[in-house]
PDB file of N, CA and C in Angstrom:
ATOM      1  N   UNK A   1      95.373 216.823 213.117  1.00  0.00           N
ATOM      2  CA  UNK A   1      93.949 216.676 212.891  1.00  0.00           C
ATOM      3  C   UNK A   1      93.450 215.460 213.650  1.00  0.00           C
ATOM      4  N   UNK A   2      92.409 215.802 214.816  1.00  0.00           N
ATOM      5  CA  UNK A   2      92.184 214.413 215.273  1.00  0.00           C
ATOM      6  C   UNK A   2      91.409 213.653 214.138  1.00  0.00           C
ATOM      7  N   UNK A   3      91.100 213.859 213.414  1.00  0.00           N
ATOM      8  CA  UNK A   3      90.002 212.799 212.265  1.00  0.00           C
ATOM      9  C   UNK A   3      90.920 212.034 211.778  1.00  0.00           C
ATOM     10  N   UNK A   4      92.162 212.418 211.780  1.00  0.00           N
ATOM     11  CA  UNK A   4      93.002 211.500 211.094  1.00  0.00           C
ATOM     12  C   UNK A   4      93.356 209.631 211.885  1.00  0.00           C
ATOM     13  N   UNK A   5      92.763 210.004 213.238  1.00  0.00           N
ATOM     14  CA  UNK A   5      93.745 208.678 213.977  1.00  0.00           C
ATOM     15  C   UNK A   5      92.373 208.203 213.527  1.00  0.00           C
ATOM     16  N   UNK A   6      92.894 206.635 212.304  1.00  0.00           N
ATOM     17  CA  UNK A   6      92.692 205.508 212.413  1.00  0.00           C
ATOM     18  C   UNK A   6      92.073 205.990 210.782  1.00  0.00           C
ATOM     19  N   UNK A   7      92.288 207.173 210.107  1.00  0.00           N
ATOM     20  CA  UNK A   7      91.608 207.211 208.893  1.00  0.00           C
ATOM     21  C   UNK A   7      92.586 207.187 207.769  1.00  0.00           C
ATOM     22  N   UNK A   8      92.077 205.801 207.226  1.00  0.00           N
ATOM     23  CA  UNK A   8      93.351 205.200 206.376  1.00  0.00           C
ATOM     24  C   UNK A   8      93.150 205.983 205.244  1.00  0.00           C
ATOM     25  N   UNK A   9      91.945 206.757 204.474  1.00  0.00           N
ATOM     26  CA  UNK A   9      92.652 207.754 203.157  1.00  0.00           C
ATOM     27  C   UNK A   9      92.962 208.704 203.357  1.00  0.00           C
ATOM     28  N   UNK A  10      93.060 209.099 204.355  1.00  0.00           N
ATOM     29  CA  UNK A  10      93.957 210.469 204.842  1.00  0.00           C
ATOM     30  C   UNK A  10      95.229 209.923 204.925  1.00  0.00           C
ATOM     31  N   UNK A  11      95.757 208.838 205.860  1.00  0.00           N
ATOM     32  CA  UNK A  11      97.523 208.403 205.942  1.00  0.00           C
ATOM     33  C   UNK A  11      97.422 208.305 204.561  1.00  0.00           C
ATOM     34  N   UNK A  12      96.901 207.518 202.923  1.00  0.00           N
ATOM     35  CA  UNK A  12      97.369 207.521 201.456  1.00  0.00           C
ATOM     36  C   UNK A  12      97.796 209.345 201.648  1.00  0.00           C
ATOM     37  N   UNK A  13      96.554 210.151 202.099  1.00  0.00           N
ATOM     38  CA  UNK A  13      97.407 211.342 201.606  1.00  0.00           C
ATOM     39  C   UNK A  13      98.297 211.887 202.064  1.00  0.00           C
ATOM     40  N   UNK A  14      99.035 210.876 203.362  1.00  0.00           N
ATOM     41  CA  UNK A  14     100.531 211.527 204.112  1.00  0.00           C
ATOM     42  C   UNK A  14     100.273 212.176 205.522  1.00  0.00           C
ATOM     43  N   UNK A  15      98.991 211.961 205.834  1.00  0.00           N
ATOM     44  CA  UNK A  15      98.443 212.810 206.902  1.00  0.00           C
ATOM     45  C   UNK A  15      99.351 211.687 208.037  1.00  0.00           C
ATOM     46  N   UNK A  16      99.807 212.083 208.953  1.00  0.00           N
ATOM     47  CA  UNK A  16     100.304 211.466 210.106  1.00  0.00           C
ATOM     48  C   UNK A  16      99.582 211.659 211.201  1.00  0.00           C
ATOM     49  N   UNK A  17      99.143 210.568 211.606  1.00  0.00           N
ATOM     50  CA  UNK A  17      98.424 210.971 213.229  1.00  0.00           C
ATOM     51  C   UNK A  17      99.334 211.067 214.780  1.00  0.00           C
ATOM     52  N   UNK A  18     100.424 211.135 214.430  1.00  0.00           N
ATOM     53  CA  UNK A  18     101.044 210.668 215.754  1.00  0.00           C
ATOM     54  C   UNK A  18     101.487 212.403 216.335  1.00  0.00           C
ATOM     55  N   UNK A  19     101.137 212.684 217.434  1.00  0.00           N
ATOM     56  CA  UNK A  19     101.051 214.155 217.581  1.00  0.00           C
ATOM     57  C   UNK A  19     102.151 214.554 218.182  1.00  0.00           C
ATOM     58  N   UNK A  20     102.126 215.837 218.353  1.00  0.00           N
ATOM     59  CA  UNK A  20     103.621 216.572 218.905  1.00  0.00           C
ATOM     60  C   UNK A  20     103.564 217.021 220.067  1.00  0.00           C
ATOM     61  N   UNK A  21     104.442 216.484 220.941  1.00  0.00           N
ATOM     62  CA  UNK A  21     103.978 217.151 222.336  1.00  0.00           C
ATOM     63  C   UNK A  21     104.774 217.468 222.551  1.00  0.00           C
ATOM     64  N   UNK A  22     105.022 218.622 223.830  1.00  0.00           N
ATOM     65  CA  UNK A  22     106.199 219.647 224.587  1.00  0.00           C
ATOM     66  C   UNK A  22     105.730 220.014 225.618  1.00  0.00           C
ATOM     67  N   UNK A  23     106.762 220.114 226.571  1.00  0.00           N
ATOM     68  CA  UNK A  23     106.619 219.754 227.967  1.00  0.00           C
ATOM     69  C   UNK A  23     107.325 221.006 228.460  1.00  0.00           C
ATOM     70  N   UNK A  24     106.685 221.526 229.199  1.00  0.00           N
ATOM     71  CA  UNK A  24     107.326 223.024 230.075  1.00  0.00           C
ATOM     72  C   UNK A  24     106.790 223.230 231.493  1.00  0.00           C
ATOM     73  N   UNK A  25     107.781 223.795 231.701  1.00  0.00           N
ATOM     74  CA  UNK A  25     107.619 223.711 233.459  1.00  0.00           C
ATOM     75  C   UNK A  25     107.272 225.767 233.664  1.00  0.00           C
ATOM     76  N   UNK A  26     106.194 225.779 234.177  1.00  0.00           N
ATOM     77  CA  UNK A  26     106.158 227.406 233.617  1.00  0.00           C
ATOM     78  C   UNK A  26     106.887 227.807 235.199  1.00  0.00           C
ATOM     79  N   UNK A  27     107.110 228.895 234.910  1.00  0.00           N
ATOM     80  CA  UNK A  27     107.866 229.843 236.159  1.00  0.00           C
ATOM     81  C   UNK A  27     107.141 231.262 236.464  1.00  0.00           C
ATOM     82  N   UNK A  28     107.220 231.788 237.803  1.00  0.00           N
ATOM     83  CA  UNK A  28     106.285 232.787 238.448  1.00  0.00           C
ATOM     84  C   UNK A  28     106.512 234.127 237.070  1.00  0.00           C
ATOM     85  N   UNK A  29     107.492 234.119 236.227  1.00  0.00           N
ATOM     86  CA  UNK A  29     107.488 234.929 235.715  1.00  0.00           C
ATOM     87  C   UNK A  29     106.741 234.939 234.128  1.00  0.00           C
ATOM     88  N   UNK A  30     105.938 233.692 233.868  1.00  0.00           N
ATOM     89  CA  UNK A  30     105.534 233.681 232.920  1.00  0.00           C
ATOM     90  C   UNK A  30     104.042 234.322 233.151  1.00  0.00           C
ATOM     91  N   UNK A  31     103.744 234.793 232.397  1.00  0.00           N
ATOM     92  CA  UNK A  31     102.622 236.152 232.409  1.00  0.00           C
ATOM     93  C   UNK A  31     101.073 235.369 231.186  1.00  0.00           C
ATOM     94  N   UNK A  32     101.479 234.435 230.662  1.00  0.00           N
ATOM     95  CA  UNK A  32     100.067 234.088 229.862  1.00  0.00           C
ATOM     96  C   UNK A  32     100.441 232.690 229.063  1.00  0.00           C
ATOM     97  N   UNK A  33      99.681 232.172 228.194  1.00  0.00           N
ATOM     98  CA  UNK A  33     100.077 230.886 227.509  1.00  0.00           C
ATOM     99  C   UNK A  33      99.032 231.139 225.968  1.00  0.00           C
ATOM    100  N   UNK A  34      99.397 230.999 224.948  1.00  0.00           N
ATOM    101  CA  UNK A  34      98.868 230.751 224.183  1.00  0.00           C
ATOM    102  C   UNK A  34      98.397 229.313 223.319  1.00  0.00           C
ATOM    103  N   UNK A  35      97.657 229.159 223.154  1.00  0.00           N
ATOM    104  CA  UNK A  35      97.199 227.979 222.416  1.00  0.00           C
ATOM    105  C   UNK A  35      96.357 227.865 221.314  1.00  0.00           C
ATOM    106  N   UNK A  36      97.113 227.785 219.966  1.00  0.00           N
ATOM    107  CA  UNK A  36      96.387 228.050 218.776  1.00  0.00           C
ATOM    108  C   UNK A  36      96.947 227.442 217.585  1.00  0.00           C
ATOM    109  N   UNK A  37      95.988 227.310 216.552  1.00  0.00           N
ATOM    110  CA  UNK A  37      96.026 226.286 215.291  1.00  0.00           C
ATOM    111  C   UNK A  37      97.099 227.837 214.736  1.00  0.00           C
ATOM    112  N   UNK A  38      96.901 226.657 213.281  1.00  0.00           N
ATOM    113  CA  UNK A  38      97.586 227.460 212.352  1.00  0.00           C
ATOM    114  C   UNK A  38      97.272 228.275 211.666  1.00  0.00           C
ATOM    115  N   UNK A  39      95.913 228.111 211.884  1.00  0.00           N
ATOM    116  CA  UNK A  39      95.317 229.638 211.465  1.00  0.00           C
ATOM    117  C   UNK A  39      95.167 230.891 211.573  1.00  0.00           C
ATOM    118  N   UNK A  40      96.153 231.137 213.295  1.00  0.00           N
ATOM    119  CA  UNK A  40      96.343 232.158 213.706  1.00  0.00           C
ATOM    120  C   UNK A  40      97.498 232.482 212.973  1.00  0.00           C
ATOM    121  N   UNK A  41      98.607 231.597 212.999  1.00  0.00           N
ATOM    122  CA  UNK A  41     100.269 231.581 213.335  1.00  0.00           C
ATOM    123  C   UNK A  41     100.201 231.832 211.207  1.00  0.00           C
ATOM    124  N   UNK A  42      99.261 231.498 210.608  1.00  0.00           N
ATOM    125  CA  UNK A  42     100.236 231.554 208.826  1.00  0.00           C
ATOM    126  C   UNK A  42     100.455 232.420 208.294  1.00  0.00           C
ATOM    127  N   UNK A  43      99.885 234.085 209.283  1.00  0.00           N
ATOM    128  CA  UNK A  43      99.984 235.507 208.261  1.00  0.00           C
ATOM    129  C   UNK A  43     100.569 236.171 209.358  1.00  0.00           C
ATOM    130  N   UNK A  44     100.418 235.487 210.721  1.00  0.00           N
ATOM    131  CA  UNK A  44     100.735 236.528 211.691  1.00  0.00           C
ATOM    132  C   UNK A  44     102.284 236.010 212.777  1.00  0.00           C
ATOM    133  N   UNK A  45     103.209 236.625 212.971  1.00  0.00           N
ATOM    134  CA  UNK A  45     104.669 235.652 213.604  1.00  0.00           C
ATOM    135  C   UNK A  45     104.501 235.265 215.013  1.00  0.00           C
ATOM    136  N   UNK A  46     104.685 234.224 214.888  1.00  0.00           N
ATOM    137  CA  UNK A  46     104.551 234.196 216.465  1.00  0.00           C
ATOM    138  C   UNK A  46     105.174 235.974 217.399  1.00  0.00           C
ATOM    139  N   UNK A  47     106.210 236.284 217.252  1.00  0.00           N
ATOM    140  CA  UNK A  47     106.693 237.722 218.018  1.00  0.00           C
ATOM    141  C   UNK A  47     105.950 238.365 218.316  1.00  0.00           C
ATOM    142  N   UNK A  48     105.166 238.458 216.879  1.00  0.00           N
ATOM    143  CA  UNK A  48     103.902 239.525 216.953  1.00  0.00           C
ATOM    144  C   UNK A  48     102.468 239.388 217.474  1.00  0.00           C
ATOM    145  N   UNK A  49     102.423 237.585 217.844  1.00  0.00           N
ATOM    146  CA  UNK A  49     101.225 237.714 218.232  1.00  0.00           C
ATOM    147  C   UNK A  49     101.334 237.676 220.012  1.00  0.00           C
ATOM    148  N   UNK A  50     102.636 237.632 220.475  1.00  0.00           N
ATOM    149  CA  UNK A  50     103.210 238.169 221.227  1.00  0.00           C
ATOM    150  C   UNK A  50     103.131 238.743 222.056  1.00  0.00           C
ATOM    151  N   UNK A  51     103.424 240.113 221.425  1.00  0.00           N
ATOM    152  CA  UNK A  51     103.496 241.762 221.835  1.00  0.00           C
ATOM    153  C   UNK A  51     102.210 242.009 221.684  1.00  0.00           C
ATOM    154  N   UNK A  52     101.612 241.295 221.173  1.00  0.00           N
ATOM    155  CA  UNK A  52     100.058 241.890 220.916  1.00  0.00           C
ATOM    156  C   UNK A  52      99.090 241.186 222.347  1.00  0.00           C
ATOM    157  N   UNK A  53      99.374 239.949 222.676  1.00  0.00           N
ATOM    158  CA  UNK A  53      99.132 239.620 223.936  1.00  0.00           C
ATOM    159  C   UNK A  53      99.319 240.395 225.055  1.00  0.00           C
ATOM    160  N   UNK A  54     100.690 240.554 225.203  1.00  0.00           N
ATOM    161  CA  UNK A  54     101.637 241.564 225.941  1.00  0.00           C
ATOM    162  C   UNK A  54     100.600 242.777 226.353  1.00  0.00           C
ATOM    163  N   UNK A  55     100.169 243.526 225.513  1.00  0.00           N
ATOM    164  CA  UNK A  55      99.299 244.526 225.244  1.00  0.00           C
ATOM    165  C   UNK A  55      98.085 244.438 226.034  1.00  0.00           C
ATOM    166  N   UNK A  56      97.529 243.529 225.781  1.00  0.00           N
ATOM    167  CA  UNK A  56      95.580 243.255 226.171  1.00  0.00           C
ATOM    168  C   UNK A  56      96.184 242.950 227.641  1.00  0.00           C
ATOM    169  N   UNK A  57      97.234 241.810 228.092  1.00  0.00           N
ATOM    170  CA  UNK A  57      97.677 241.438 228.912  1.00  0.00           C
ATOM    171  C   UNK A  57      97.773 242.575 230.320  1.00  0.00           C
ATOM    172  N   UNK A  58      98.538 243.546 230.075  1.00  0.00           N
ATOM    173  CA  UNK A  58      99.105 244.925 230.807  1.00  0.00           C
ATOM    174  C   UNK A  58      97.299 245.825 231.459  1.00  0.00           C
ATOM    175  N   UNK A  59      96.451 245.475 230.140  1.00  0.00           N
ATOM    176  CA  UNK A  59      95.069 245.827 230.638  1.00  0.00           C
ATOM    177  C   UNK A  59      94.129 244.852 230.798  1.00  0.00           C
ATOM    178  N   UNK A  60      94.384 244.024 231.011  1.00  0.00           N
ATOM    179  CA  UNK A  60      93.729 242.534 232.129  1.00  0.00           C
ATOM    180  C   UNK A  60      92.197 242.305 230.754  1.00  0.00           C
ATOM    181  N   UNK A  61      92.495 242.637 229.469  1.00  0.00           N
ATOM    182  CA  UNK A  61      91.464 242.680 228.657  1.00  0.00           C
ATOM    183  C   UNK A  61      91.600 240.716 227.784  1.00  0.00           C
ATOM    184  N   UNK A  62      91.246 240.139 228.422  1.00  0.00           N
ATOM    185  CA  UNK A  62      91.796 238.482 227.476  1.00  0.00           C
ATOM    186  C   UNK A  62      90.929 238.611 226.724  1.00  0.00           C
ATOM    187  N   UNK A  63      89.187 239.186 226.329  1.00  0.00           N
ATOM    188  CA  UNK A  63      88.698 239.036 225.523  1.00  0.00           C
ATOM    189  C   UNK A  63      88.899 239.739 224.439  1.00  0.00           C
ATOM    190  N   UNK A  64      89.298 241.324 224.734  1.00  0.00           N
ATOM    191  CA  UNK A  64      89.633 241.853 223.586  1.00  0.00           C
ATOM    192  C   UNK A  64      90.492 241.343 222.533  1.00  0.00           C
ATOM    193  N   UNK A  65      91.555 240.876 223.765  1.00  0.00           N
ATOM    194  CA  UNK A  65      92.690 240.073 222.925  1.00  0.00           C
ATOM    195  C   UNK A  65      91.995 239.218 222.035  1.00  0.00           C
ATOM    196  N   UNK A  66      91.746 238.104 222.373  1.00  0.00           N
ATOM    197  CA  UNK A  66      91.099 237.025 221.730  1.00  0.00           C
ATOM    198  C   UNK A  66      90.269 237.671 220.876  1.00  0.00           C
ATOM    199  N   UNK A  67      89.051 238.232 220.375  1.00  0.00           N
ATOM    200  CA  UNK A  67      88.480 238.775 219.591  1.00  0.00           C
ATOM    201  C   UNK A  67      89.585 239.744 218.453  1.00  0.00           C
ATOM    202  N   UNK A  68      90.477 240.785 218.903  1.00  0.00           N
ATOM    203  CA  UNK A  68      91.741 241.073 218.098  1.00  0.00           C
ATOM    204  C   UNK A  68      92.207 240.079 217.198  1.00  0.00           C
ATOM    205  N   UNK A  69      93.335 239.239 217.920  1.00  0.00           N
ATOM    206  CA  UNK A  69      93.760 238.068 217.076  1.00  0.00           C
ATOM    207  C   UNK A  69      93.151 237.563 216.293  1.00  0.00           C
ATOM    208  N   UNK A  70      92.005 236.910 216.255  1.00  0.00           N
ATOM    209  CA  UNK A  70      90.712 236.198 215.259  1.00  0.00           C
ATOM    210  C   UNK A  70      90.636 237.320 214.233  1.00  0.00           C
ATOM    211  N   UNK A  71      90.177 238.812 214.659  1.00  0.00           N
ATOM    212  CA  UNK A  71      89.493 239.345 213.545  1.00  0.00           C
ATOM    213  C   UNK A  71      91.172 239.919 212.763  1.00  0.00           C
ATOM    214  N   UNK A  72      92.575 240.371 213.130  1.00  0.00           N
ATOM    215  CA  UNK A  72      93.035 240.305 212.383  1.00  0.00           C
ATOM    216  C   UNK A  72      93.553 239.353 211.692  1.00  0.00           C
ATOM    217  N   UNK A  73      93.626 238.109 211.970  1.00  0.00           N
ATOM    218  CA  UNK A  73      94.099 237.108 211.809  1.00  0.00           C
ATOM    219  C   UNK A  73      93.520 236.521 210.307  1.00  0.00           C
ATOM    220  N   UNK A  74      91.935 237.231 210.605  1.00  0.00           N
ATOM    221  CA  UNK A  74      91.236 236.795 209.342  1.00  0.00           C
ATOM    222  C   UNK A  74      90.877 237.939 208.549  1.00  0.00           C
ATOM    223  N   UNK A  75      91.913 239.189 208.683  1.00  0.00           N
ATOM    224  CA  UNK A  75      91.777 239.810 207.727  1.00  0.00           C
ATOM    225  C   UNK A  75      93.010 239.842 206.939  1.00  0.00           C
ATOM    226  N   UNK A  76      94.169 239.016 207.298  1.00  0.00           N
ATOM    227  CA  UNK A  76      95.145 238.873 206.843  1.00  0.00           C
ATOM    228  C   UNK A  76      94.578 237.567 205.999  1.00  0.00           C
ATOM    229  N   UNK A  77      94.005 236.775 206.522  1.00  0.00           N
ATOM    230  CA  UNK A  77      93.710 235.604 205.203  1.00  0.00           C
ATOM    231  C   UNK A  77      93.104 235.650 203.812  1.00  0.00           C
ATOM    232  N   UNK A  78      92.125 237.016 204.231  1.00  0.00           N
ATOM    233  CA  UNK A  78      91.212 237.399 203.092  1.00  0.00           C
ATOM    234  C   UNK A  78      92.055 238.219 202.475  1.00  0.00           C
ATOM    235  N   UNK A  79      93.242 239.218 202.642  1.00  0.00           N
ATOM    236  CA  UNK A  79      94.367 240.102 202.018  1.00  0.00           C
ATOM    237  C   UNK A  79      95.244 238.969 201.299  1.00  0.00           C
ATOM    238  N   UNK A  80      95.318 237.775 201.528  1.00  0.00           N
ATOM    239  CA  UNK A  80      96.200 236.471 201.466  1.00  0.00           C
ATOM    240  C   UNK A  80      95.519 235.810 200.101  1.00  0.00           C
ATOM    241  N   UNK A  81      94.768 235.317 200.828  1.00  0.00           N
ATOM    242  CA  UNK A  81      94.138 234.376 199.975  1.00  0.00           C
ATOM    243  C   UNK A  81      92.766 234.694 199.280  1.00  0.00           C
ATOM    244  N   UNK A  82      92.277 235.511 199.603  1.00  0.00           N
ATOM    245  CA  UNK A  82      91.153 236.639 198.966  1.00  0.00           C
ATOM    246  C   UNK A  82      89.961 235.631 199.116  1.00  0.00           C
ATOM    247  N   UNK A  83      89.739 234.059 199.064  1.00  0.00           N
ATOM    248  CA  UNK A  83      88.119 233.424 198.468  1.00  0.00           C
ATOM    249  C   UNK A  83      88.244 232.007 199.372  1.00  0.00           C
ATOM    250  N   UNK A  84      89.667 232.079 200.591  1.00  0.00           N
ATOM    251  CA  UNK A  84      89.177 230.895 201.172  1.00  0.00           C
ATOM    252  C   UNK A  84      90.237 231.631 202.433  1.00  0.00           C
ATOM    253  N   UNK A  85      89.846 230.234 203.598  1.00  0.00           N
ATOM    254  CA  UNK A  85      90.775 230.813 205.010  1.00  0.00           C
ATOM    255  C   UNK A  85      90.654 229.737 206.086  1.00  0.00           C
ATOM    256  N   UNK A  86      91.964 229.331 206.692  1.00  0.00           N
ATOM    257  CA  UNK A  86      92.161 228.227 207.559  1.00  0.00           C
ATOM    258  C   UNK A  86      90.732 228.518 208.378  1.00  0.00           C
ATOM    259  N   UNK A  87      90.858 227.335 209.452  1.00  0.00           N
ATOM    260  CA  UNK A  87      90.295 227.325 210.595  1.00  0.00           C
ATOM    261  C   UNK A  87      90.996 228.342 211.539  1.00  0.00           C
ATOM    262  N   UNK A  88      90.809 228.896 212.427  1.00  0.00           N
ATOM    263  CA  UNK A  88      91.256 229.828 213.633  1.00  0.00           C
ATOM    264  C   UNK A  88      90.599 229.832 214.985  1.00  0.00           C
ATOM    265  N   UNK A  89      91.470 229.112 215.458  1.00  0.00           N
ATOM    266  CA  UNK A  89      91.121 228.557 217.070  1.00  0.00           C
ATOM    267  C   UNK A  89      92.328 229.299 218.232  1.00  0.00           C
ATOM    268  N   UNK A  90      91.644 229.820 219.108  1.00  0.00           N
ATOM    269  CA  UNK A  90      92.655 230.187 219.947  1.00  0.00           C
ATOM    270  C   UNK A  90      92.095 230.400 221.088  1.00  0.00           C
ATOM    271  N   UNK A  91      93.584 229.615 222.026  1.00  0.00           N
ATOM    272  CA  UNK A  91      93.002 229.798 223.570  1.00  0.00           C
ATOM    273  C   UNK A  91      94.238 230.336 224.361  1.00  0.00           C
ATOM    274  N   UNK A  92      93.074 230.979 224.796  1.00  0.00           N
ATOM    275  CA  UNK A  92      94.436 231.993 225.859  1.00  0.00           C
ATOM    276  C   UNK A  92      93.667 232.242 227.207  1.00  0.00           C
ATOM    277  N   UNK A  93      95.372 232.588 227.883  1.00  0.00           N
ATOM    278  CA  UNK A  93      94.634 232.022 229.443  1.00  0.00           C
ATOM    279  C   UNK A  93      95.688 233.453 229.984  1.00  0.00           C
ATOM    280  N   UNK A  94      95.422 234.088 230.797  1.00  0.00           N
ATOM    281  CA  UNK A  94      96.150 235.084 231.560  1.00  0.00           C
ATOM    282  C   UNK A  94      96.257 234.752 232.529  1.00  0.00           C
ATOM    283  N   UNK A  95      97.583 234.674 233.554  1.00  0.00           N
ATOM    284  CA  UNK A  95      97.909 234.376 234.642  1.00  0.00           C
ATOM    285  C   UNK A  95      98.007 235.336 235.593  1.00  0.00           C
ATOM    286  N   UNK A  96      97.404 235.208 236.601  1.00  0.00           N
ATOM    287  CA  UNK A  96      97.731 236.139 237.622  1.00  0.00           C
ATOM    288  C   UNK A  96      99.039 236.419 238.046  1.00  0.00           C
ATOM    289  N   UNK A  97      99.436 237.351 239.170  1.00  0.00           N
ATOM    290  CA  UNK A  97     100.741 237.854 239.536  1.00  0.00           C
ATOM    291  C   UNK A  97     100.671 236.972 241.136  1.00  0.00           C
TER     292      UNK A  97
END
């Protein structure tokens, strides 16, 4: 959460600001990148959101995709949690050949 760097009653509640980073070197064979909170990833597996890329990917569709993911994403929260639901942010980028 960026609100957290420098907000001292959030660290009382354990919130850590120090972030996670990972470093990849992509290769001609990587086909897309995803980038998304946890609001995508808490009902849906990473595998699956995947193959479901994979999919929109094969028909050069990134918006469908993106619009897909969101709306199932948040119909799994409301099947979940029925009266509340993370944030859901997602960015996706398709790479050419």
């Amino acid at each position: 959460m960026t609100r957290s760097f420098g907000d001292y009653y959030a660290s009382i509640a354990g919130t850590i600001p120090i972030p996670e980073i990972s470093e990849y070197i992509f290769v001609p064979e990587d086909k897309f990148i995803i980038l998304a909170s946890d609001g995508l990833f808490e009902f849906i597996e990473s595998d699956e959101v995947v193959n479901i890329v994979s999919e929109y990917y094969e028909k050069n569709d990134i918006v469908g995709c993106s619009e897909f993911l969101y709306k199932e994403s948040y119909r799994k929260w409301i099947c979940e949690e029925e009266d509340t639901f993370d944030d859901i942010t997602i960015i996706l980028v398709f790479f050419e050949d």
